[in-house]
Every structure is written in structure tokens, then in C-alpha cells.
PDB file of N, CA and C in Angstrom:
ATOM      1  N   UNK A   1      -4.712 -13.660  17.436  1.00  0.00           N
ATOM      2  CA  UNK A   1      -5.407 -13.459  16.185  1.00  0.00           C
ATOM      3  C   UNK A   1      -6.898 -13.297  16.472  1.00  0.00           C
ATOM      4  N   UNK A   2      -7.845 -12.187  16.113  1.00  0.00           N
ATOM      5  CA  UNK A   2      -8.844 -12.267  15.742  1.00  0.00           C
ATOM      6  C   UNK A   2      -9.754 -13.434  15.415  1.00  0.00           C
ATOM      7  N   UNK A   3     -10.308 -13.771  16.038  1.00  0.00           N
ATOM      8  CA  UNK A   3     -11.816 -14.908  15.635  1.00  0.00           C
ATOM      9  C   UNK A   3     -12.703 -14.250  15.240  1.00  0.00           C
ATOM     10  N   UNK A   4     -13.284 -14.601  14.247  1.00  0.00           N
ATOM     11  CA  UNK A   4     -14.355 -13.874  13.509  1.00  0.00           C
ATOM     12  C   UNK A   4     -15.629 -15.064  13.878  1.00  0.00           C
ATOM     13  N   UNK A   5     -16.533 -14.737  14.205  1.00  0.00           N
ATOM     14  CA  UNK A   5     -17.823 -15.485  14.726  1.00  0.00           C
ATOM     15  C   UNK A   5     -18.474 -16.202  13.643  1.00  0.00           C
ATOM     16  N   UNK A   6     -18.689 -15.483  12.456  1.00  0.00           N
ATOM     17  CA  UNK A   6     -18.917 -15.809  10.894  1.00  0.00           C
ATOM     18  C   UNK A   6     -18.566 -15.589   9.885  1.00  0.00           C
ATOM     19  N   UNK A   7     -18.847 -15.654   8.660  1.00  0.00           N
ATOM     20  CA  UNK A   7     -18.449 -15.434   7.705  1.00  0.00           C
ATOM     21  C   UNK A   7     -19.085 -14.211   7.353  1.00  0.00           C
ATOM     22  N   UNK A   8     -20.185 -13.352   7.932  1.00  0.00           N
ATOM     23  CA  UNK A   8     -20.855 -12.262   7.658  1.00  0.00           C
ATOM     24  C   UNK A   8     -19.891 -11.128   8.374  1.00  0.00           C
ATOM     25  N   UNK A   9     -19.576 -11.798   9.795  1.00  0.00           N
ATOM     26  CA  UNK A   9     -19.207 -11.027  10.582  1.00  0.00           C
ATOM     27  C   UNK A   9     -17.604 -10.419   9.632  1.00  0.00           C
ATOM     28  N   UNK A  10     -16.925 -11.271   9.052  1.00  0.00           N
ATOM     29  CA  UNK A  10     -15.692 -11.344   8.143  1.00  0.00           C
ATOM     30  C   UNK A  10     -15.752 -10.441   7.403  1.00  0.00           C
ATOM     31  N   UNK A  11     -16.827 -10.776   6.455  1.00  0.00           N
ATOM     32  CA  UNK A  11     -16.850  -9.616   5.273  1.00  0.00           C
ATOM     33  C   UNK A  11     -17.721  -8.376   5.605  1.00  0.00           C
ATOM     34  N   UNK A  12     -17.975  -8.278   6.566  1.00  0.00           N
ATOM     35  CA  UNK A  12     -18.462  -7.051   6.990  1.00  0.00           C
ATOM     36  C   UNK A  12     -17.419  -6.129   7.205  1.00  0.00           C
ATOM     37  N   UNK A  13     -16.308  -7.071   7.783  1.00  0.00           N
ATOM     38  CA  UNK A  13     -14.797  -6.132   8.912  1.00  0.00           C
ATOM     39  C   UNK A  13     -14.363  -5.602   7.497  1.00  0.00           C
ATOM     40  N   UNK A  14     -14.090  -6.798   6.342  1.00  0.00           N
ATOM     41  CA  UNK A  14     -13.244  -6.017   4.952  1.00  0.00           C
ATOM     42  C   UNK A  14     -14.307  -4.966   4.774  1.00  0.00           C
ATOM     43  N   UNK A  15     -15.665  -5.070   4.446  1.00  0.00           N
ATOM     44  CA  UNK A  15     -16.281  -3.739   4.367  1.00  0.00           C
ATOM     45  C   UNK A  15     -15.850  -2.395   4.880  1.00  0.00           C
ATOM     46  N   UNK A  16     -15.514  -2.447   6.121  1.00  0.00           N
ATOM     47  CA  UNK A  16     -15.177  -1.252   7.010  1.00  0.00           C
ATOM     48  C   UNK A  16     -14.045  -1.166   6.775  1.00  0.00           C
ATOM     49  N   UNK A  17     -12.904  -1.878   6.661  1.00  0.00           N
ATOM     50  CA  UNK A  17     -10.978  -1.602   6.667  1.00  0.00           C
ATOM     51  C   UNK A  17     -11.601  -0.657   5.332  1.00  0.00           C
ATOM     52  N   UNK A  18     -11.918  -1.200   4.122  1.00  0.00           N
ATOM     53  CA  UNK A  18     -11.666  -0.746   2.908  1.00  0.00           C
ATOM     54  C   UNK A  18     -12.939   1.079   2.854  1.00  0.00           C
ATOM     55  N   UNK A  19     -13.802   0.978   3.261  1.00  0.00           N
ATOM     56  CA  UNK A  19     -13.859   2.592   3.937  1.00  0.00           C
ATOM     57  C   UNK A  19     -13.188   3.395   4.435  1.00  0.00           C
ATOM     58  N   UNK A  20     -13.019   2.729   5.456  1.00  0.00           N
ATOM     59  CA  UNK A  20     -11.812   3.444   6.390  1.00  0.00           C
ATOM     60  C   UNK A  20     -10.790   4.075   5.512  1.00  0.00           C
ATOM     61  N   UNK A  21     -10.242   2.847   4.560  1.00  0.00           N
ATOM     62  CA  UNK A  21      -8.965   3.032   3.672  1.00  0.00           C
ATOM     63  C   UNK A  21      -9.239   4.379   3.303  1.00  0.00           C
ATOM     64  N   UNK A  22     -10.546   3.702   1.849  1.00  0.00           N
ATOM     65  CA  UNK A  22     -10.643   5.064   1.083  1.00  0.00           C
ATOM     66  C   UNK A  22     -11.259   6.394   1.661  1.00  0.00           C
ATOM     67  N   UNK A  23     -11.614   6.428   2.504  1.00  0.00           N
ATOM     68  CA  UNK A  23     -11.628   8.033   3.919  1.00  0.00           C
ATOM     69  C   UNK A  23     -10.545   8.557   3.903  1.00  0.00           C
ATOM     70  N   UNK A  24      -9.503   7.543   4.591  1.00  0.00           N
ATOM     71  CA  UNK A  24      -7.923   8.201   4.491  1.00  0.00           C
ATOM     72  C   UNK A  24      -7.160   8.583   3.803  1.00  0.00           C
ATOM     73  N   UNK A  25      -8.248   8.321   2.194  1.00  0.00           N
ATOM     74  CA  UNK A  25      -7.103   8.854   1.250  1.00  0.00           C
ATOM     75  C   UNK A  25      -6.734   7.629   0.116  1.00  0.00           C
ATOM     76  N   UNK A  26      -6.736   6.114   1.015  1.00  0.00           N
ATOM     77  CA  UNK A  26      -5.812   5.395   0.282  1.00  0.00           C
ATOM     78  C   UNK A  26      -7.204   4.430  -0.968  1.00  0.00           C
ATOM     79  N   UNK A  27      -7.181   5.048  -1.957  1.00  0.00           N
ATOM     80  CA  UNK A  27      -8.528   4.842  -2.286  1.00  0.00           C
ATOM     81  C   UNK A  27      -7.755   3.734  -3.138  1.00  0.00           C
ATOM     82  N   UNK A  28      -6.604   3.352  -3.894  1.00  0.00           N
ATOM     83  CA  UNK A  28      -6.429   2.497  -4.831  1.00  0.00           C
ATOM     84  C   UNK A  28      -5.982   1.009  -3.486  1.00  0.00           C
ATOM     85  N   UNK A  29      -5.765   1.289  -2.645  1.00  0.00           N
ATOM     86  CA  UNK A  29      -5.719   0.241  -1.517  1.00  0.00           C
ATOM     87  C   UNK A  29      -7.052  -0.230  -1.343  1.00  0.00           C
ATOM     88  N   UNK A  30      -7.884   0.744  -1.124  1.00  0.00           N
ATOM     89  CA  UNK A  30      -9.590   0.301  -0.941  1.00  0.00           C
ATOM     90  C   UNK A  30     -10.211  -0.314  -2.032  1.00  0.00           C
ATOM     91  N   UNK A  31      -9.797  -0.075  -3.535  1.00  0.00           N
ATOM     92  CA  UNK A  31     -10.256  -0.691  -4.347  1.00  0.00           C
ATOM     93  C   UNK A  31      -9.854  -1.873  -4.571  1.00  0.00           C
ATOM     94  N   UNK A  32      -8.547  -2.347  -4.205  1.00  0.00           N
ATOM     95  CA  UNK A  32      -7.785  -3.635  -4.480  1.00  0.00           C
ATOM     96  C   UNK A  32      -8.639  -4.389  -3.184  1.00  0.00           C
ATOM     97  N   UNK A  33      -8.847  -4.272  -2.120  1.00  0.00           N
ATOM     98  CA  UNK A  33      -9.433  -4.978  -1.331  1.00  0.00           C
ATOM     99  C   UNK A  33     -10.862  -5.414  -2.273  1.00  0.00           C
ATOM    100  N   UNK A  34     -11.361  -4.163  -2.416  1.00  0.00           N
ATOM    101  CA  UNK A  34     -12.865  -4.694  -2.546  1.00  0.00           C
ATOM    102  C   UNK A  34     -12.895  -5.085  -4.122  1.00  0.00           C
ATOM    103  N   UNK A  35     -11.956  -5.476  -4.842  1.00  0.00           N
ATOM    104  CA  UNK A  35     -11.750  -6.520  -6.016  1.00  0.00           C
ATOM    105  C   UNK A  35     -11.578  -7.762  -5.582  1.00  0.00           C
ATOM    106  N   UNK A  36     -10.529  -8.600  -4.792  1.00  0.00           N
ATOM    107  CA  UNK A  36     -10.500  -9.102  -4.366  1.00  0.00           C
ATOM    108  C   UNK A  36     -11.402  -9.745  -3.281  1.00  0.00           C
ATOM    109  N   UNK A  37     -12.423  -8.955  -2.686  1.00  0.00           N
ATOM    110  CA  UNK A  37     -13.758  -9.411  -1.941  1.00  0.00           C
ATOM    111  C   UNK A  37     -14.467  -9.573  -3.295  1.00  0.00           C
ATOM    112  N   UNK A  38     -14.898  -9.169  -3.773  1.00  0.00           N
ATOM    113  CA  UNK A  38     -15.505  -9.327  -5.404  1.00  0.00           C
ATOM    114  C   UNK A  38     -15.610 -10.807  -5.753  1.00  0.00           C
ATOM    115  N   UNK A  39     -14.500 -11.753  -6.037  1.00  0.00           N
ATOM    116  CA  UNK A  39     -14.323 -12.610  -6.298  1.00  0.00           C
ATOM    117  C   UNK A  39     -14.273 -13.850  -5.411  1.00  0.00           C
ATOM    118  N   UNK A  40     -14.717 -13.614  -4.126  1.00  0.00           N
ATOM    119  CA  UNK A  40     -15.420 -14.750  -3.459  1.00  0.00           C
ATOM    120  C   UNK A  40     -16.566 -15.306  -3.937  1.00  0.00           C
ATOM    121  N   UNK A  41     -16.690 -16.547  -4.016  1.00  0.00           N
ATOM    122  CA  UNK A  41     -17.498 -17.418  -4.746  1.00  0.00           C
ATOM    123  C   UNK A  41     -18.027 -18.219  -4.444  1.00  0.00           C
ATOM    124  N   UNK A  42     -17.302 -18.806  -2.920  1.00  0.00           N
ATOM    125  CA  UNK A  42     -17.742 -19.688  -2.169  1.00  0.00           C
ATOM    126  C   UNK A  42     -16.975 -21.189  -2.661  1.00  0.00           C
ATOM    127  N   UNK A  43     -15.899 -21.198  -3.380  1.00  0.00           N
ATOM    128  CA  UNK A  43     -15.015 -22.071  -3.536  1.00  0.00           C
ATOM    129  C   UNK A  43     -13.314 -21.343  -2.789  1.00  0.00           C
ATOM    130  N   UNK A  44     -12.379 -22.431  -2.682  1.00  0.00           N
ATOM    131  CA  UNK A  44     -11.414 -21.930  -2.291  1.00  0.00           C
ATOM    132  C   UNK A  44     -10.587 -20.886  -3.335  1.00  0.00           C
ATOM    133  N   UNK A  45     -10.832 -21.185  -4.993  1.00  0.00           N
ATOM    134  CA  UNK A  45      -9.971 -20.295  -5.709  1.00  0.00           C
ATOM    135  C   UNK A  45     -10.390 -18.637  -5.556  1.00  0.00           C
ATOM    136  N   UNK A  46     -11.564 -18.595  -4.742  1.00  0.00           N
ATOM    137  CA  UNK A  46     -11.971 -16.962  -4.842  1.00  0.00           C
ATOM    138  C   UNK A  46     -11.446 -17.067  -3.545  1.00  0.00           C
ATOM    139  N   UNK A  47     -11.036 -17.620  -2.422  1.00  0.00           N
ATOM    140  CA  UNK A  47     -10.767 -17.480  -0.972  1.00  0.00           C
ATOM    141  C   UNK A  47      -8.973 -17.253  -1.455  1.00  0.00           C
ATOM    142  N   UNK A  48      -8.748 -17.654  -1.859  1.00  0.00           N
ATOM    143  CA  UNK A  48      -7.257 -17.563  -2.698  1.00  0.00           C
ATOM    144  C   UNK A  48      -6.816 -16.068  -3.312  1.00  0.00           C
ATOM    145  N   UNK A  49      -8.225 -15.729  -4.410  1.00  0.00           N
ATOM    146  CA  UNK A  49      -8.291 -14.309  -4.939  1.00  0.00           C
ATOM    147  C   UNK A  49      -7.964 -13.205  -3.938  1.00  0.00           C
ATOM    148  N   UNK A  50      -8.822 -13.163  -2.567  1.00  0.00           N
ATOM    149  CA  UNK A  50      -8.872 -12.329  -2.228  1.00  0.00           C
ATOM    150  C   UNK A  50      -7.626 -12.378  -0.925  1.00  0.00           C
ATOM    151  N   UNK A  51      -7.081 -13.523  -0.879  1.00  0.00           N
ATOM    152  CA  UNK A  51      -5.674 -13.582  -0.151  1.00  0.00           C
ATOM    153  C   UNK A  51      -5.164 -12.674  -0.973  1.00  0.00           C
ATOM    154  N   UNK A  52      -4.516 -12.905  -2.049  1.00  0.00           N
ATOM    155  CA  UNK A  52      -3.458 -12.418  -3.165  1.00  0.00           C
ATOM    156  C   UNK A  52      -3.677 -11.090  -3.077  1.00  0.00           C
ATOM    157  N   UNK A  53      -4.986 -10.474  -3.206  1.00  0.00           N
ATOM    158  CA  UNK A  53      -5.341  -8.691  -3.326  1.00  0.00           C
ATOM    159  C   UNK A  53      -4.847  -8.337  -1.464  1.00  0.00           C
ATOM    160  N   UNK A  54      -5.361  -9.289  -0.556  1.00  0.00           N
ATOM    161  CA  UNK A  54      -4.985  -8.766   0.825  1.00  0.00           C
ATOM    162  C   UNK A  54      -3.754  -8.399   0.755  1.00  0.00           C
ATOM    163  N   UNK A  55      -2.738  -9.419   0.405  1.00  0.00           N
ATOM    164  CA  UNK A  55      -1.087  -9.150   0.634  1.00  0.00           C
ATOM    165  C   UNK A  55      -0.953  -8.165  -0.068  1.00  0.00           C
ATOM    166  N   UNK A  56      -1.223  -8.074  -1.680  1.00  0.00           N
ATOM    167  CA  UNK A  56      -1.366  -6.850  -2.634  1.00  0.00           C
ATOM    168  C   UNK A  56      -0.774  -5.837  -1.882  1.00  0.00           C
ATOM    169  N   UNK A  57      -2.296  -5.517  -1.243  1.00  0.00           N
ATOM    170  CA  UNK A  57      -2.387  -4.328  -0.632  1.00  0.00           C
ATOM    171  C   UNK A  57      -1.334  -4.015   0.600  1.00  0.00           C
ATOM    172  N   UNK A  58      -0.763  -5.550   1.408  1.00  0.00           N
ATOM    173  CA  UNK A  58       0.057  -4.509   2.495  1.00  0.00           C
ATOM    174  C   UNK A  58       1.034  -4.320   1.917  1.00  0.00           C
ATOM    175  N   UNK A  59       1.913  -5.424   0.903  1.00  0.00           N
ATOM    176  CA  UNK A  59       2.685  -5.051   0.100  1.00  0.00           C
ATOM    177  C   UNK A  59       2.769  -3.779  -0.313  1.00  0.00           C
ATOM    178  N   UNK A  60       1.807  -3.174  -1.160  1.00  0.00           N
ATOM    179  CA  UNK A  60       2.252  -1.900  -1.659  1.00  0.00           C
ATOM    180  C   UNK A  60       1.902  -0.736  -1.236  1.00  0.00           C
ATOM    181  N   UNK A  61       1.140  -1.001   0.170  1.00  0.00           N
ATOM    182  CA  UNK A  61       0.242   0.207   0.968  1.00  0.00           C
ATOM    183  C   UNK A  61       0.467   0.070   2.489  1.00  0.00           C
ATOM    184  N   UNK A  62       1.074  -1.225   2.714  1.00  0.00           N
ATOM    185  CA  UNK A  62       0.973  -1.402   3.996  1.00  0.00           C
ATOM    186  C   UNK A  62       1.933  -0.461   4.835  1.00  0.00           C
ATOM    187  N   UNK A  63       2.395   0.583   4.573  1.00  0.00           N
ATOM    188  CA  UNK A  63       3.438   1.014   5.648  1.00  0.00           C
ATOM    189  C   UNK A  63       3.006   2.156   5.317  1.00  0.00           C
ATOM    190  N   UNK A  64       1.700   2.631   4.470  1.00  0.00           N
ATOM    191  CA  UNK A  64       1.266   3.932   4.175  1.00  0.00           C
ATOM    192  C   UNK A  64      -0.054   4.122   5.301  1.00  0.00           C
ATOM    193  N   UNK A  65      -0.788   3.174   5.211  1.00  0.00           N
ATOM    194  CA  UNK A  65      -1.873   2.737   5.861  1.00  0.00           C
ATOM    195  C   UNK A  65      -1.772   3.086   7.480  1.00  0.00           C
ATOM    196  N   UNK A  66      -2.999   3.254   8.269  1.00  0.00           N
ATOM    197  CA  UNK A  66      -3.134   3.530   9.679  1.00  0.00           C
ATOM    198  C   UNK A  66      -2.386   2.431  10.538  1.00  0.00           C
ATOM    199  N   UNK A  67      -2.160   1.874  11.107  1.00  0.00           N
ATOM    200  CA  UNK A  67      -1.055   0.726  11.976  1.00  0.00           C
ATOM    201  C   UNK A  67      -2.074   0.096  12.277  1.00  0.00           C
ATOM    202  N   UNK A  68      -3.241   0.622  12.690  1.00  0.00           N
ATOM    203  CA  UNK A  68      -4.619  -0.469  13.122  1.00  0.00           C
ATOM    204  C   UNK A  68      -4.824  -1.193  11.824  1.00  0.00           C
ATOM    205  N   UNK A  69      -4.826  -0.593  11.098  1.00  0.00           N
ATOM    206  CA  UNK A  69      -5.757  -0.657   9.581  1.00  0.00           C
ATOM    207  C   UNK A  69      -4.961  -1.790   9.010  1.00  0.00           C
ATOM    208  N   UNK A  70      -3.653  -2.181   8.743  1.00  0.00           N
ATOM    209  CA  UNK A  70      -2.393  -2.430   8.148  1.00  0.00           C
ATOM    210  C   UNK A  70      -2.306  -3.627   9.402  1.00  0.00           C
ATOM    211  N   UNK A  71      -2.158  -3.876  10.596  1.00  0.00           N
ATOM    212  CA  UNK A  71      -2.436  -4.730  11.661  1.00  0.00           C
ATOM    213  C   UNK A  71      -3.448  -5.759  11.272  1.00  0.00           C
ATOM    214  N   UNK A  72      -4.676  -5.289  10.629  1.00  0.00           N
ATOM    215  CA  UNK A  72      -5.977  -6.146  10.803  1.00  0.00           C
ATOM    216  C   UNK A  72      -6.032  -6.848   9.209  1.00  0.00           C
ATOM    217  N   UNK A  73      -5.541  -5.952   8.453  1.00  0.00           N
ATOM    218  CA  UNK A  73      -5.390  -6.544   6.864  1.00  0.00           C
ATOM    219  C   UNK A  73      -4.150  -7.862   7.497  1.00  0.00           C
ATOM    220  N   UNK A  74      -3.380  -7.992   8.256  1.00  0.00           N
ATOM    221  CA  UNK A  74      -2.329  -8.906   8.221  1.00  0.00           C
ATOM    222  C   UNK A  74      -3.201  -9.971   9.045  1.00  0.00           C
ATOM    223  N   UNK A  75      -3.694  -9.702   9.970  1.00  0.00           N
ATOM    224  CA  UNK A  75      -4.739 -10.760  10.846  1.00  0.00           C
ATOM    225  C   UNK A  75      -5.769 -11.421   9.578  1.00  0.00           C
ATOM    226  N   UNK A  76      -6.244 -10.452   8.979  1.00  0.00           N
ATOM    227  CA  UNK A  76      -7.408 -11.234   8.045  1.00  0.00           C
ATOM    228  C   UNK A  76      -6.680 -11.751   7.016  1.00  0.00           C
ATOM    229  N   UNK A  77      -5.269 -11.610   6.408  1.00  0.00           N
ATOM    230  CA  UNK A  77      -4.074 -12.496   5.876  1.00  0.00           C
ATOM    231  C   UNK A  77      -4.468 -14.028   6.327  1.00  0.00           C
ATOM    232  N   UNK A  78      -4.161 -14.023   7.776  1.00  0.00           N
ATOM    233  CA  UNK A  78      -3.519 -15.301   8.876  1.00  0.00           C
ATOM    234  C   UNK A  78      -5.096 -15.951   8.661  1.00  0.00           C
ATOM    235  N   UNK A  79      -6.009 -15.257   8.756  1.00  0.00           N
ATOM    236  CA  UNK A  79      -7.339 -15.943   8.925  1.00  0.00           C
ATOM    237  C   UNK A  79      -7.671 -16.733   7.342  1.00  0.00           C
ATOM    238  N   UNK A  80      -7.784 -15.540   6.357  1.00  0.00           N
ATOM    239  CA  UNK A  80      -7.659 -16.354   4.950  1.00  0.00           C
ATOM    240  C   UNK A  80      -6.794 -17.409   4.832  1.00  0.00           C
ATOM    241  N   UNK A  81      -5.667 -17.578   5.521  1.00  0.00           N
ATOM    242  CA  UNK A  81      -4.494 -18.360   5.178  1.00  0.00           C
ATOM    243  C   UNK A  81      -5.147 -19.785   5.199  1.00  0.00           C
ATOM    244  N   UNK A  82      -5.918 -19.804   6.581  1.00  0.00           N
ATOM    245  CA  UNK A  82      -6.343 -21.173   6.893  1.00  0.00           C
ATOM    246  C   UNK A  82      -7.447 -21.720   6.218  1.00  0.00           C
ATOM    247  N   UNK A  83      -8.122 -20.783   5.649  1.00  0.00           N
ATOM    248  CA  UNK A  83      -9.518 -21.243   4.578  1.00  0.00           C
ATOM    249  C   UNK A  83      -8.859 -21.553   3.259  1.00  0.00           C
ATOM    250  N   UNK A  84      -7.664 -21.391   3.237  1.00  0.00           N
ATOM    251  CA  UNK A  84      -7.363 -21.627   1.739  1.00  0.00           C
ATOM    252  C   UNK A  84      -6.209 -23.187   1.768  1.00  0.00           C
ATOM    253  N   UNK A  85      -6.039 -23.186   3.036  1.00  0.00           N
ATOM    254  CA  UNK A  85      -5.220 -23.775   3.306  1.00  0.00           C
ATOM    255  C   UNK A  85      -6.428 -25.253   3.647  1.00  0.00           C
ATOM    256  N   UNK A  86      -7.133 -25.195   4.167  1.00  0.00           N
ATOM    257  CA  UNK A  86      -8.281 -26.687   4.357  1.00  0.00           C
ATOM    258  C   UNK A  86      -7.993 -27.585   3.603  1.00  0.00           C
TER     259      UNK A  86
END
């Protein structure tokens, strides 16, 4: 799994997946991410929010999506898992 160094370094990576996304086309995948980044708050129920939009998205995009792209949304899954999980 991916270690992310910070929390900047984190939401920087969703920055780029959800470009990437909407580049490729998958623009309602890119928007569900960056709703779900939206609602970080700095409590666990927005760390929660943006779990729910992550799965969202592989759920209903994930096998449409690049294999890197769709790979790293499931890593940043496993990583949210544990911030919500504290």
C-alpha cells in the first residue's frame, strides 16, 4: 500500500486521479471524487464522506477507468479506511 508522507501530499494525489479521470473522458467519476474531497472537514464524518464517494466511484466506474487509475482509487480506499477507522 502506498504511504502518503502527508495529508497535503494525499489530497494533492485525489487532485491528479480526478484530472486524469476527467481527461479520459470519465468526467461524472471525476466529479464524484471531487464531491466527496469537498466534504473533508477535518472531522472523521467528512473522512467517511469521501470514503463512500471513493467506493462510489470504483463501484460504478471502476472497471471503466485506467487499471493505474482504478488501482490507486482502491489504495486511497485502504488508506481512508484507517482514518475513519481511528
Amino acid at each position: 500500500m502506498r504511504i502518503y508522507e502527508s495529508n497535503d501530499e494525499f489530497f494533492q494525489a485525489i487532485r491528479s486521479l480526478a484530472a486524469r479521470m476527467e481527461k479520459d473522458g470519465h468526467a461524472e467519476a471525476a466529479r464524484e471524487l471531487r464531491d466527496g474531497f469537498a466534504c473533508l472537514n477535518g472531522l472523521t464524518d467528512g473522512w467517511a464522506m469521501l470514503l463512500d464517494s471513493v467506493n462510489k466511484v470504483l463501484a460504478g466506474h471502476g472497471k471503466a477507468l485506467a487499471p493505474a487509475d482504478a488501482a490507486e482509487l482502491k489504495q486511497m480506499s485502504r488508506s481512508i479506511k484507517k482514518i475513519v477507522r481511528r
